[in-house]
PDB file of N, CA and C in Angstrom:
ATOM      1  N   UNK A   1       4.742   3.819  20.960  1.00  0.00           N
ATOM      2  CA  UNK A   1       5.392   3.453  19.704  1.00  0.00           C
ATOM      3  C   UNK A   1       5.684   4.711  18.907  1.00  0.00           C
ATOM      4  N   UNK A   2       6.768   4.619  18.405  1.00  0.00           N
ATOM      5  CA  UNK A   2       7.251   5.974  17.416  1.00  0.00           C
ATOM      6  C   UNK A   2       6.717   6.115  16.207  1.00  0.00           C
ATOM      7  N   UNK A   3       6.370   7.247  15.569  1.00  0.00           N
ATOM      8  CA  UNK A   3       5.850   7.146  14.234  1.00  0.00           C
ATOM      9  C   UNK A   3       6.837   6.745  13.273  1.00  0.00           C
ATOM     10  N   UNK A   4       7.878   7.086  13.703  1.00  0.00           N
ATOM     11  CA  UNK A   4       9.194   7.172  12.986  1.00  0.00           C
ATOM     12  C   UNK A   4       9.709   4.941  12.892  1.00  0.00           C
ATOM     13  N   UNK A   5       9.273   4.396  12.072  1.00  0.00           N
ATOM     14  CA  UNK A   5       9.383   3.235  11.887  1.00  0.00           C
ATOM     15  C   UNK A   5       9.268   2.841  10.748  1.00  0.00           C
ATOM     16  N   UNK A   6      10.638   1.790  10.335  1.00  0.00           N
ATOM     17  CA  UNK A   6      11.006   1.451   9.369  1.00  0.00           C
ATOM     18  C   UNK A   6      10.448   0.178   8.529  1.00  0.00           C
ATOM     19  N   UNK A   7      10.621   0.035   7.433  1.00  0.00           N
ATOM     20  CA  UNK A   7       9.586  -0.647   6.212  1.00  0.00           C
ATOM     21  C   UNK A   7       9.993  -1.981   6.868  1.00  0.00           C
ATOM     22  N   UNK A   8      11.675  -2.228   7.276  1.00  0.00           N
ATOM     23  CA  UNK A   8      11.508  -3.434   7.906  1.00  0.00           C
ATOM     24  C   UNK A   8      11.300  -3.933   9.134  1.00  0.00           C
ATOM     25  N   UNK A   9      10.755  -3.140  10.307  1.00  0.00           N
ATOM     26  CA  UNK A   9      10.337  -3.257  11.285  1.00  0.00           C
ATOM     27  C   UNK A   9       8.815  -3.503  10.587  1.00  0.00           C
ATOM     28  N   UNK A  10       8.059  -2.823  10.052  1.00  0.00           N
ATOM     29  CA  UNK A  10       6.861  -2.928   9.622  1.00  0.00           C
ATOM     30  C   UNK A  10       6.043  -4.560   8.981  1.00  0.00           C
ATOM     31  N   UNK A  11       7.575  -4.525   8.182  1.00  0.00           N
ATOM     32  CA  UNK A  11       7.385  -6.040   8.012  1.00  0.00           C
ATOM     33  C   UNK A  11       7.567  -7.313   8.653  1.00  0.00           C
ATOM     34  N   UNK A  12       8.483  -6.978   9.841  1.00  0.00           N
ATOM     35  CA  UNK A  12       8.233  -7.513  10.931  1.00  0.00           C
ATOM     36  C   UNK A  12       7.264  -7.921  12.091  1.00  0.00           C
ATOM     37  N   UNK A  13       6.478  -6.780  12.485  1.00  0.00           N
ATOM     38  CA  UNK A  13       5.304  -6.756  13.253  1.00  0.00           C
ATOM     39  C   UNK A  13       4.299  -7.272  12.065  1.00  0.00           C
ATOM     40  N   UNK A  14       4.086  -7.315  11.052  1.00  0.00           N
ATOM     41  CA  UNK A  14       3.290  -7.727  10.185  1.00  0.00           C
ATOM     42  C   UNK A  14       3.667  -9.601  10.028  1.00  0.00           C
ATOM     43  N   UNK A  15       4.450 -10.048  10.127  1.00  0.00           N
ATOM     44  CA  UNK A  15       4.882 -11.520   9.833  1.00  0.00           C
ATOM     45  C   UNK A  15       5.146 -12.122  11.336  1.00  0.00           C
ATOM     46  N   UNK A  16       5.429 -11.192  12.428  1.00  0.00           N
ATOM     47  CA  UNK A  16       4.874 -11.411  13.937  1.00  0.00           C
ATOM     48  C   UNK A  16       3.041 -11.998  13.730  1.00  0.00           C
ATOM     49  N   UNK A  17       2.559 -10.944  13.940  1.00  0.00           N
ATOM     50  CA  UNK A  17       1.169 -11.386  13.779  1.00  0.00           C
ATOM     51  C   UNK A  17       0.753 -12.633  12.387  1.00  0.00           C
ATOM     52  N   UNK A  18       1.709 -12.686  11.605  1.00  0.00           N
ATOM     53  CA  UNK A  18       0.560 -13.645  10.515  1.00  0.00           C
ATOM     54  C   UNK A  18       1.343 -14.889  11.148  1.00  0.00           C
ATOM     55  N   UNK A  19       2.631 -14.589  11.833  1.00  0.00           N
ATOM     56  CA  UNK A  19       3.194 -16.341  12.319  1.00  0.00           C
ATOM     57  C   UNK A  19       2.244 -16.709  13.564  1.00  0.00           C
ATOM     58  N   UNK A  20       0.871 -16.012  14.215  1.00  0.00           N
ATOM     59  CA  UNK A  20       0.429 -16.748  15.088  1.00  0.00           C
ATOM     60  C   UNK A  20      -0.665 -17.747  14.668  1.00  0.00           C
ATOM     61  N   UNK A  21      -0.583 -17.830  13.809  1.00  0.00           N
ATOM     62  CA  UNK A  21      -1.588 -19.068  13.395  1.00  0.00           C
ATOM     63  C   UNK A  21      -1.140 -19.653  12.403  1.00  0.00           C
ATOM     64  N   UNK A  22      -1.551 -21.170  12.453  1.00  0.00           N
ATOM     65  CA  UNK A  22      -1.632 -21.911  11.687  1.00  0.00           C
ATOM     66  C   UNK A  22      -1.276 -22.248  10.182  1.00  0.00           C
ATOM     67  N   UNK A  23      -2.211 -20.989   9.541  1.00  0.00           N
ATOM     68  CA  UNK A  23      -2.468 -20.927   8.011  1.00  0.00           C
ATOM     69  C   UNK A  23      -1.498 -20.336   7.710  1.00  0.00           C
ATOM     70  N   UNK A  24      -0.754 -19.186   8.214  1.00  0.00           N
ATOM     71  CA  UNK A  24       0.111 -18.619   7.755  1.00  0.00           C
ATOM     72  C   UNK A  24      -0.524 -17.366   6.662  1.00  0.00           C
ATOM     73  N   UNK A  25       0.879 -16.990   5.550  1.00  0.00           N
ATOM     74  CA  UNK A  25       0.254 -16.330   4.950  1.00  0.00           C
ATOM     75  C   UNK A  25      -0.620 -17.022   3.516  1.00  0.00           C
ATOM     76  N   UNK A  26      -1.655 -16.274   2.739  1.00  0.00           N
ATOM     77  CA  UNK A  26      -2.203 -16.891   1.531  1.00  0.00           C
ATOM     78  C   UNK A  26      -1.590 -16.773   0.854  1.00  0.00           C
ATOM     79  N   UNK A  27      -2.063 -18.124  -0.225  1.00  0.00           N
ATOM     80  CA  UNK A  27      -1.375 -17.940  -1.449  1.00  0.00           C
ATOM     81  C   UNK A  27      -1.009 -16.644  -1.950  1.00  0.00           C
ATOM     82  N   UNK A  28      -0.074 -16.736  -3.538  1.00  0.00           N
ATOM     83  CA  UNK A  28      -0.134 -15.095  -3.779  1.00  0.00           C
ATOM     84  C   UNK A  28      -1.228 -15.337  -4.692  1.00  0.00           C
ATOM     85  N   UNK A  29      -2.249 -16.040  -5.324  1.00  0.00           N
ATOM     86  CA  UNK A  29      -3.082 -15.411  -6.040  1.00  0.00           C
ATOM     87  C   UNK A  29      -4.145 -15.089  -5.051  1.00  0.00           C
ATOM     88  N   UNK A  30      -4.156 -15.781  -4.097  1.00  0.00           N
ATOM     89  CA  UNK A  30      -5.664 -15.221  -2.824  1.00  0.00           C
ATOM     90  C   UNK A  30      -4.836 -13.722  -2.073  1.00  0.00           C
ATOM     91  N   UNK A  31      -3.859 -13.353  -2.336  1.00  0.00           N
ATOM     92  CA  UNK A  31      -3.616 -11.990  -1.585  1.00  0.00           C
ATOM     93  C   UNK A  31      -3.224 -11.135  -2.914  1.00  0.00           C
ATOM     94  N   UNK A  32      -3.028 -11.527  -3.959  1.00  0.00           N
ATOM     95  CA  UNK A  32      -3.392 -10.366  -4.926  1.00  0.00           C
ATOM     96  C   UNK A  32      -5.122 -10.116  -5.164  1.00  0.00           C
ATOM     97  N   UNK A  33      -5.752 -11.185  -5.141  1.00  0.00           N
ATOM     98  CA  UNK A  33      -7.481 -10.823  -5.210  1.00  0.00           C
ATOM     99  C   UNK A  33      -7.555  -9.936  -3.801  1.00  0.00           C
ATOM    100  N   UNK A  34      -7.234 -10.238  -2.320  1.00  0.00           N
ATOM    101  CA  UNK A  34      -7.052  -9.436  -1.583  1.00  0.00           C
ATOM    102  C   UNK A  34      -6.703  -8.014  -1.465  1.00  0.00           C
ATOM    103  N   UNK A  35      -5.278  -7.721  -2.042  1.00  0.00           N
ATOM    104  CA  UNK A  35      -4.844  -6.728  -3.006  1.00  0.00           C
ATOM    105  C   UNK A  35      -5.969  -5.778  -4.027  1.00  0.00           C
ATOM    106  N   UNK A  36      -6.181  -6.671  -4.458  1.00  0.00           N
ATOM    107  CA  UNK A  36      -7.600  -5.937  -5.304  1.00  0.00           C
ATOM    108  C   UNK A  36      -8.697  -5.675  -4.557  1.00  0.00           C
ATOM    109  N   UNK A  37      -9.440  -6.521  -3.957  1.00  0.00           N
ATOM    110  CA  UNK A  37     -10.388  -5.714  -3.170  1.00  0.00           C
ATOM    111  C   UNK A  37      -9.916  -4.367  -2.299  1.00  0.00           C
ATOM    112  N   UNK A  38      -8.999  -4.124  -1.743  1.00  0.00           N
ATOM    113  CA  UNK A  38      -8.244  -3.368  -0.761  1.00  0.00           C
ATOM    114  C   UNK A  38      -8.428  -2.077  -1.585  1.00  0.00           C
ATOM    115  N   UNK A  39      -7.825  -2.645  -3.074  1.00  0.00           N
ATOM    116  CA  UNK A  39      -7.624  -0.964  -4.081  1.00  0.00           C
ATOM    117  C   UNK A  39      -8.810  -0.624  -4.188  1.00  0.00           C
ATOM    118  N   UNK A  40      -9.957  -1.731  -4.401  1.00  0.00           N
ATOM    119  CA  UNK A  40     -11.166  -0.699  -4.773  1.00  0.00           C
ATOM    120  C   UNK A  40     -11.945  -0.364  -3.417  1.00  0.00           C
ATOM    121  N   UNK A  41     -11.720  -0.642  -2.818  1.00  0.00           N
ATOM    122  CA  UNK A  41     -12.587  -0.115  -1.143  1.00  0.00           C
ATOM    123  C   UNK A  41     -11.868   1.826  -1.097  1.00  0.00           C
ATOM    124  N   UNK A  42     -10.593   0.905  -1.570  1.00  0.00           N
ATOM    125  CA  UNK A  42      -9.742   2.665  -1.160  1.00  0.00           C
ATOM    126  C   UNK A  42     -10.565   3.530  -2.613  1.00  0.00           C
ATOM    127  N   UNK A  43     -10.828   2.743  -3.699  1.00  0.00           N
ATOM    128  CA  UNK A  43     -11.348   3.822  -4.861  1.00  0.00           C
ATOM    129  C   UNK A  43     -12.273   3.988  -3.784  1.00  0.00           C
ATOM    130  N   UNK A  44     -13.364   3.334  -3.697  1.00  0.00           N
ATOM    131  CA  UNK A  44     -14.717   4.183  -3.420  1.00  0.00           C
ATOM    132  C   UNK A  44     -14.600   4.742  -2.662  1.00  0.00           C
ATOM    133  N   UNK A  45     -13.496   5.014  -1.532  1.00  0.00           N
ATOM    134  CA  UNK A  45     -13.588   6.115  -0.898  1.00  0.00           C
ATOM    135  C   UNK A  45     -13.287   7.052  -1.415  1.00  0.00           C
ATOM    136  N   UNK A  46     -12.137   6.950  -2.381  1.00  0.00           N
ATOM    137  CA  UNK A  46     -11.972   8.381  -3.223  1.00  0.00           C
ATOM    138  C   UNK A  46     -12.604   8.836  -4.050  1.00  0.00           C
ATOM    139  N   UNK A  47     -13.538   7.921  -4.162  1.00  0.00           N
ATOM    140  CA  UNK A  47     -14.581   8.961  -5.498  1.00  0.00           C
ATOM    141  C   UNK A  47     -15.391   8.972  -4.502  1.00  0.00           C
ATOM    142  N   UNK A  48     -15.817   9.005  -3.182  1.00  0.00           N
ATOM    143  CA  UNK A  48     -17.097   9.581  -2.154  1.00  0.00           C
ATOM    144  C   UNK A  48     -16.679  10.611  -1.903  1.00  0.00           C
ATOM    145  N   UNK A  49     -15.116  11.227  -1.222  1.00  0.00           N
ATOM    146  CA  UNK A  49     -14.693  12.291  -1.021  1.00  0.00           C
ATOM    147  C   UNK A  49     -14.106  13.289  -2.355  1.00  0.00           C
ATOM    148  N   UNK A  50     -13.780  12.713  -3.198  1.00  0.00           N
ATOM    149  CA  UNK A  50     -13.125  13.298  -3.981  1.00  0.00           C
ATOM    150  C   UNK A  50     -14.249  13.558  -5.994  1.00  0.00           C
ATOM    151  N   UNK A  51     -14.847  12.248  -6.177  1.00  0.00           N
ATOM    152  CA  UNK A  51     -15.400  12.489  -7.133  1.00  0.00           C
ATOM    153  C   UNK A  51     -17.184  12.422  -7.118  1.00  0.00           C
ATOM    154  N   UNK A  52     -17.702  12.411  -8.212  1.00  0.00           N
ATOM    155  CA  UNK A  52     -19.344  12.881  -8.138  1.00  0.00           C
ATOM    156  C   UNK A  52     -20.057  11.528  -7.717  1.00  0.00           C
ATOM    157  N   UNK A  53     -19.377  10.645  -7.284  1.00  0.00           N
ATOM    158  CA  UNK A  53     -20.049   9.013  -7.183  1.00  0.00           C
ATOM    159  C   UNK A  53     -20.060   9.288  -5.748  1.00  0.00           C
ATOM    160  N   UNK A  54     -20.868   9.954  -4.880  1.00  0.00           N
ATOM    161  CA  UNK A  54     -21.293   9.631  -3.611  1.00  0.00           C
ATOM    162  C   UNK A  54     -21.819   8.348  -3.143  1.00  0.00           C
ATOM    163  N   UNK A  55     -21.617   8.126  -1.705  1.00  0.00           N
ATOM    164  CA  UNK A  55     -22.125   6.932  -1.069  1.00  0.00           C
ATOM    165  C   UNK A  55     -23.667   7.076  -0.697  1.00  0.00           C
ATOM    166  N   UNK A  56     -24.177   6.163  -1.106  1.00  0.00           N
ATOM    167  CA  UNK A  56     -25.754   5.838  -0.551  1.00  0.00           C
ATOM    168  C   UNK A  56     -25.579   5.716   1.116  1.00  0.00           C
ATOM    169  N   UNK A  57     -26.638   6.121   1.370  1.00  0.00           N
ATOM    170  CA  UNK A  57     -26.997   6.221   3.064  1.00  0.00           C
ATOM    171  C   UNK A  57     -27.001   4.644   3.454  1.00  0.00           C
ATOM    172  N   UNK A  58     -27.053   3.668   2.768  1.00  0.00           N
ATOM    173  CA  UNK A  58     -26.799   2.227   3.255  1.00  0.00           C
ATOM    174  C   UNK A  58     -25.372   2.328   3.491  1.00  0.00           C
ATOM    175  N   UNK A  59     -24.827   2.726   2.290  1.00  0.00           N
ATOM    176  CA  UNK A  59     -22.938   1.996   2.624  1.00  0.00           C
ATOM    177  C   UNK A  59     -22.156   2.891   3.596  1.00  0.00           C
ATOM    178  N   UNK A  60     -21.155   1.798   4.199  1.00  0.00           N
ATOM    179  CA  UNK A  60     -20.888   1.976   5.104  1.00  0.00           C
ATOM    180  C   UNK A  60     -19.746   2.990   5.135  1.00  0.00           C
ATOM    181  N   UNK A  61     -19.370   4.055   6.295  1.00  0.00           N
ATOM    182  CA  UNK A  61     -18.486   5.387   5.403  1.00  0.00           C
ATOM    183  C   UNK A  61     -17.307   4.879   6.745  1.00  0.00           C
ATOM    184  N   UNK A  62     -15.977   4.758   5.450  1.00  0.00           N
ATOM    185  CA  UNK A  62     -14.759   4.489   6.038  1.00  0.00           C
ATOM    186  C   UNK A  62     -13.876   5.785   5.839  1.00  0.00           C
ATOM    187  N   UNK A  63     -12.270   5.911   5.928  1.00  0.00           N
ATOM    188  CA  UNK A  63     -11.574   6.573   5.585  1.00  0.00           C
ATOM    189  C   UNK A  63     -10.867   6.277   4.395  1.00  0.00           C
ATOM    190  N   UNK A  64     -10.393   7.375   3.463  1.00  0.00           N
ATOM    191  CA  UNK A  64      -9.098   6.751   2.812  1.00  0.00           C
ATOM    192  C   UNK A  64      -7.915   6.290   3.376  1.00  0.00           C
ATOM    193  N   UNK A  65      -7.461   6.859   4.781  1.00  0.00           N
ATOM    194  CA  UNK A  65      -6.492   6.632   5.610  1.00  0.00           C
ATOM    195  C   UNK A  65      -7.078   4.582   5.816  1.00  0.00           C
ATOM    196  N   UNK A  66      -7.898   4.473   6.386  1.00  0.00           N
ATOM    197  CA  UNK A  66      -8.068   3.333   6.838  1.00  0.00           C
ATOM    198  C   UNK A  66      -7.850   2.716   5.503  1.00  0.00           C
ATOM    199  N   UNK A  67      -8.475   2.458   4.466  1.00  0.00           N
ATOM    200  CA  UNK A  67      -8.487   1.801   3.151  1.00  0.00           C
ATOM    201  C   UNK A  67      -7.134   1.217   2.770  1.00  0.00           C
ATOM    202  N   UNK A  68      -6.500   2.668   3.062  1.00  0.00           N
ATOM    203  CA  UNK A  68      -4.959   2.814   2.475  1.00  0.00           C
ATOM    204  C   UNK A  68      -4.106   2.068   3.287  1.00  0.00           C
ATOM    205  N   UNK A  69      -4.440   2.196   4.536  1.00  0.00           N
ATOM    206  CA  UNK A  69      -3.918   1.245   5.361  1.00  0.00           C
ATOM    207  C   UNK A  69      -4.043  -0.146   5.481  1.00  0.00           C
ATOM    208  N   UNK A  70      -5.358  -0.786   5.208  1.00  0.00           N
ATOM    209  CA  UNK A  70      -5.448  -2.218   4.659  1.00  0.00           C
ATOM    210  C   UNK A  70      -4.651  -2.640   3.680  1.00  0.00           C
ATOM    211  N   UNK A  71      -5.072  -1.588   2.553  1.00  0.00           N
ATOM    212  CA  UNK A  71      -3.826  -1.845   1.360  1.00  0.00           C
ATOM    213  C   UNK A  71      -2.532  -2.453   1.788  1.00  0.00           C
ATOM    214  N   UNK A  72      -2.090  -1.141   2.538  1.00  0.00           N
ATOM    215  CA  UNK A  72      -0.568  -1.317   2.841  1.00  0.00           C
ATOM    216  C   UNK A  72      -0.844  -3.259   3.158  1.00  0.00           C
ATOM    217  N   UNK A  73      -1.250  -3.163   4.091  1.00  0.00           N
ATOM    218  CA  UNK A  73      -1.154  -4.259   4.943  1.00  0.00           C
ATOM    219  C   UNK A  73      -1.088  -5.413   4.374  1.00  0.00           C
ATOM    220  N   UNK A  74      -1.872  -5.554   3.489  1.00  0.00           N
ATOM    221  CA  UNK A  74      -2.233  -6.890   2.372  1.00  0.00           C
ATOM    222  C   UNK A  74      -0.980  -7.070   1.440  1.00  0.00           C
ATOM    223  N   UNK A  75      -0.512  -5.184   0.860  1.00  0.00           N
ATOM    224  CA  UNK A  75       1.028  -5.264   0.424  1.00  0.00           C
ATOM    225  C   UNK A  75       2.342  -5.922   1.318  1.00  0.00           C
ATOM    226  N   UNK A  76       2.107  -5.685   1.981  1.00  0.00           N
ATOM    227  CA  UNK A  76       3.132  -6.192   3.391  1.00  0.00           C
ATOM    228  C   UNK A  76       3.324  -7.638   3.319  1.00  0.00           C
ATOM    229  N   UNK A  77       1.848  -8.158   3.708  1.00  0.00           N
ATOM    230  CA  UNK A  77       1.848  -9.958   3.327  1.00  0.00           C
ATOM    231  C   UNK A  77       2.741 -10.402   2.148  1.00  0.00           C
ATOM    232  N   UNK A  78       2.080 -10.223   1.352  1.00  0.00           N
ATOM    233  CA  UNK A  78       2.521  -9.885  -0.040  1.00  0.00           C
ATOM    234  C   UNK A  78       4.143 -10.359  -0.028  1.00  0.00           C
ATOM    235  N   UNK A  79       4.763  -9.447   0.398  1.00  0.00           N
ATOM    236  CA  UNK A  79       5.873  -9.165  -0.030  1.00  0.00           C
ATOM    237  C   UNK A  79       6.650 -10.426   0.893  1.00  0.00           C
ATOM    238  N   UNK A  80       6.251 -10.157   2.163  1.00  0.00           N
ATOM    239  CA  UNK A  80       6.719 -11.150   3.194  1.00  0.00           C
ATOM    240  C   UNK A  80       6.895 -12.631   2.962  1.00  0.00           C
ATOM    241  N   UNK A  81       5.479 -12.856   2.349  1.00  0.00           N
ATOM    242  CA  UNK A  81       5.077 -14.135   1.866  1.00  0.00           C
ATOM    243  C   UNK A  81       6.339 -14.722   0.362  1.00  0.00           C
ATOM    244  N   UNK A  82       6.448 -13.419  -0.184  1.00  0.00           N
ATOM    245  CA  UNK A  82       7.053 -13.737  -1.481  1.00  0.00           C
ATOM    246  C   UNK A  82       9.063 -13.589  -0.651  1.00  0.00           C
ATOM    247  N   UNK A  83       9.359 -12.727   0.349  1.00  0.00           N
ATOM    248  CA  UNK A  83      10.332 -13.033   0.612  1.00  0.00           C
ATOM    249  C   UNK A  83      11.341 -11.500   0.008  1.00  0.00           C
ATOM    250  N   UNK A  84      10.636 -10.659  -0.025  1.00  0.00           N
ATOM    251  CA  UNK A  84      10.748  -9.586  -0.485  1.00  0.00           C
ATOM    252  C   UNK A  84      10.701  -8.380   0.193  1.00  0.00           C
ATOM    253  N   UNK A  85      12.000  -7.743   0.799  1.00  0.00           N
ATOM    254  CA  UNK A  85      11.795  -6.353   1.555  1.00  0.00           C
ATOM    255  C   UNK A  85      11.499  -5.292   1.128  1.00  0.00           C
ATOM    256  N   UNK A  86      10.853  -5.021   1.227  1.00  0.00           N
ATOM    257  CA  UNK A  86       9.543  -3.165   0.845  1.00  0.00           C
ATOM    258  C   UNK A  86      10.840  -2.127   0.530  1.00  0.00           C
ATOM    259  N   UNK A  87      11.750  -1.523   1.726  1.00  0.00           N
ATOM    260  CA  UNK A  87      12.567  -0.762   1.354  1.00  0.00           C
ATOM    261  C   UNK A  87      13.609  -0.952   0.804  1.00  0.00           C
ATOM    262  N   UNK A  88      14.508  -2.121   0.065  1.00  0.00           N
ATOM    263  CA  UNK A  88      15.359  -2.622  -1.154  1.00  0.00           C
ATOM    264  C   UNK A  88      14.616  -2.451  -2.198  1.00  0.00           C
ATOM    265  N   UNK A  89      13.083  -2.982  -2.347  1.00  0.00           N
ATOM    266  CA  UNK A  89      12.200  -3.198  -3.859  1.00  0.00           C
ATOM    267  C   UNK A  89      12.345  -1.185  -3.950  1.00  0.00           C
ATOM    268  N   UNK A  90      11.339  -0.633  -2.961  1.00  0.00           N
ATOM    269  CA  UNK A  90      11.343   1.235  -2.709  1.00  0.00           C
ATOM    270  C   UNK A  90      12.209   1.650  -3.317  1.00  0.00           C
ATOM    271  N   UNK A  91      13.565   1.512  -2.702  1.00  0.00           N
ATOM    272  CA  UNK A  91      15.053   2.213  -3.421  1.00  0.00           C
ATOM    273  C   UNK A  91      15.192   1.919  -4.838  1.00  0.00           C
ATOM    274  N   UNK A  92      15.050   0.865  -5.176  1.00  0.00           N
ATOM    275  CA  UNK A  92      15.031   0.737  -6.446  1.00  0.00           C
ATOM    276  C   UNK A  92      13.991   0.998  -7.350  1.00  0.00           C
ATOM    277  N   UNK A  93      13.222   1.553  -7.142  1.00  0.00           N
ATOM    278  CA  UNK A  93      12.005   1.976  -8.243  1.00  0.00           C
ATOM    279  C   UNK A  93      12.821   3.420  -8.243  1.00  0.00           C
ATOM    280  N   UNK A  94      12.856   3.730  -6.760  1.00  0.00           N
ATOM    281  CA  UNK A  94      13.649   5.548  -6.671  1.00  0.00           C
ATOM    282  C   UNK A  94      14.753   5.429  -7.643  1.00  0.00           C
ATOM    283  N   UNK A  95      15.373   4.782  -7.432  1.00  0.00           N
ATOM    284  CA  UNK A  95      16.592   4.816  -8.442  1.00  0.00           C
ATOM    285  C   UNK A  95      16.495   4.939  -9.828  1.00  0.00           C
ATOM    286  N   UNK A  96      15.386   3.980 -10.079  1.00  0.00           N
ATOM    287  CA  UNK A  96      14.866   3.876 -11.432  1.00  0.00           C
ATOM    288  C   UNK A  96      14.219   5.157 -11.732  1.00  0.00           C
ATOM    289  N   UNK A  97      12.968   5.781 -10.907  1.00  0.00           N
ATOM    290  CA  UNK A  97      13.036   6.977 -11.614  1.00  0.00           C
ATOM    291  C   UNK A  97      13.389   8.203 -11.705  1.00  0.00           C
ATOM    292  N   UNK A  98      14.757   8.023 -10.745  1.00  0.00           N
ATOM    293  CA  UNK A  98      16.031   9.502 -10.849  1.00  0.00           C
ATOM    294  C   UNK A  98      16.750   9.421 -11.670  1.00  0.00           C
ATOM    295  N   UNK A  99      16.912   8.290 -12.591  1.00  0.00           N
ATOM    296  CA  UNK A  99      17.905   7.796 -13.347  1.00  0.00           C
ATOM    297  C   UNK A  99      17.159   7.825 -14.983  1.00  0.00           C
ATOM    298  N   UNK A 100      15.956   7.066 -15.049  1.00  0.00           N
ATOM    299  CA  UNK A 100      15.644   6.994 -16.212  1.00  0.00           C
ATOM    300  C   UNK A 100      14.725   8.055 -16.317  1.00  0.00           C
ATOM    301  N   UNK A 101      13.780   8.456 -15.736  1.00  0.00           N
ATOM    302  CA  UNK A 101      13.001   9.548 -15.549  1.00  0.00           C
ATOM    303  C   UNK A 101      13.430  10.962 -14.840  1.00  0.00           C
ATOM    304  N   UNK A 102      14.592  11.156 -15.113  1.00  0.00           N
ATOM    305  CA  UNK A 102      15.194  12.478 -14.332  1.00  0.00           C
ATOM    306  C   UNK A 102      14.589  13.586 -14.950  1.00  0.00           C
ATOM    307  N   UNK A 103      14.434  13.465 -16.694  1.00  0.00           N
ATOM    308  CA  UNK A 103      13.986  14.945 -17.196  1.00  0.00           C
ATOM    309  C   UNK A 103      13.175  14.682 -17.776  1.00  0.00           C
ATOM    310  N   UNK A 104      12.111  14.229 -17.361  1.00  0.00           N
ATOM    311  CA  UNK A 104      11.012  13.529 -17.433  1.00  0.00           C
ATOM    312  C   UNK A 104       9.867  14.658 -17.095  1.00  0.00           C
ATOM    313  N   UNK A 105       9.967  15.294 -16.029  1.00  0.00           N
ATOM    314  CA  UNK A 105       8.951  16.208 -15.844  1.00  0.00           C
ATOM    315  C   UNK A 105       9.551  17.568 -15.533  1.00  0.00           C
ATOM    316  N   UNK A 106       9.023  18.482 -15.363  1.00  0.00           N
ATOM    317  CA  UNK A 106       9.535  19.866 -14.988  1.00  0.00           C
ATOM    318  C   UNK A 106       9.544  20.155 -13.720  1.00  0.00           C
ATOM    319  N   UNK A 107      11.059  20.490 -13.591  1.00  0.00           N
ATOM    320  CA  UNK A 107      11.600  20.810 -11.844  1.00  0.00           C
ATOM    321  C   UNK A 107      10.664  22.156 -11.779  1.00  0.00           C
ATOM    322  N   UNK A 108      10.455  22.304 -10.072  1.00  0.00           N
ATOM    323  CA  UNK A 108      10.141  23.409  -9.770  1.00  0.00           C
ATOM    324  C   UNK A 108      10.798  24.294 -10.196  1.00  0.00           C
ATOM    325  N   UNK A 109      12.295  24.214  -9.193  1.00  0.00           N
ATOM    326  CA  UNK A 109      13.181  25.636 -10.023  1.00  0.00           C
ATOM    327  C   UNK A 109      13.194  26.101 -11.566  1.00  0.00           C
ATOM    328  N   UNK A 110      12.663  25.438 -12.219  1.00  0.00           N
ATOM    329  CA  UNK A 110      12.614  25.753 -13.859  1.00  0.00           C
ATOM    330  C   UNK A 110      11.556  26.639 -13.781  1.00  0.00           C
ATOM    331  N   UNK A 111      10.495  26.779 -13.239  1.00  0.00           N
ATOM    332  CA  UNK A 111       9.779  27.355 -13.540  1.00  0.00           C
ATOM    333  C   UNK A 111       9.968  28.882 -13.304  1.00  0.00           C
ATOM    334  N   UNK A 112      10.653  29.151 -11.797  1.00  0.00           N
ATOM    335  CA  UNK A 112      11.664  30.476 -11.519  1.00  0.00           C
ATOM    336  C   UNK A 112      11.962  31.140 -12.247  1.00  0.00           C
TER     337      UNK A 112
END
């Protein structure tokens, strides 16, 4: 498989696998609580690697890569479920902040 794969192929193999059963996908308030657990698994990994809140020798040590990747995944449902393609919603946030947020922060070359 190529790394090189698109938001709607992604959402494809993602709604492949949730069409083999039954239940389908969850509601959206049981995959935004989903959603939420996902973000904070990914915090505590970032404050184990990144801030002074280390993990106790009980809990269990994941990646941020993996975390981030559940995320995604639960986002994916998400969107699928609601009927919503990832890279149309993407472009348009981009748009939104080249457009309304263009001089918004300081270009590199300014600093030159």
């Amino acid at each position: 498989m190529s790394n090189d794969i698109s938001l709607q192929l992604l959402q494809k193999k993602v709604d492949n696998y949730i069409g083999q059963f039954k239940e389908g996908y969850f509601p959206p308030f049981e995959l935004l609580a989903r959603m939420t657990e996902e973000l904070g698994e990914l915090s505590r990994e970032v404050q184990d690697v990144y801030g002074q809140k280390k993990k106790k020798a009980t809990e269990s040590k994941n990646s941020i890569e993996e975390e981030l990747g559940d995320l995604f995944f639960v986002l994916v449902c998400f969107a699928n479920a609601q009927n919503i393609r990832l890279d149309e919603a993407l472009l348009k946030v981009i748009n939104k902040f080249e457009t309304r947020d263009k001089d918004r922060w300081t270009r590199k070359d300014e600093l030159e």
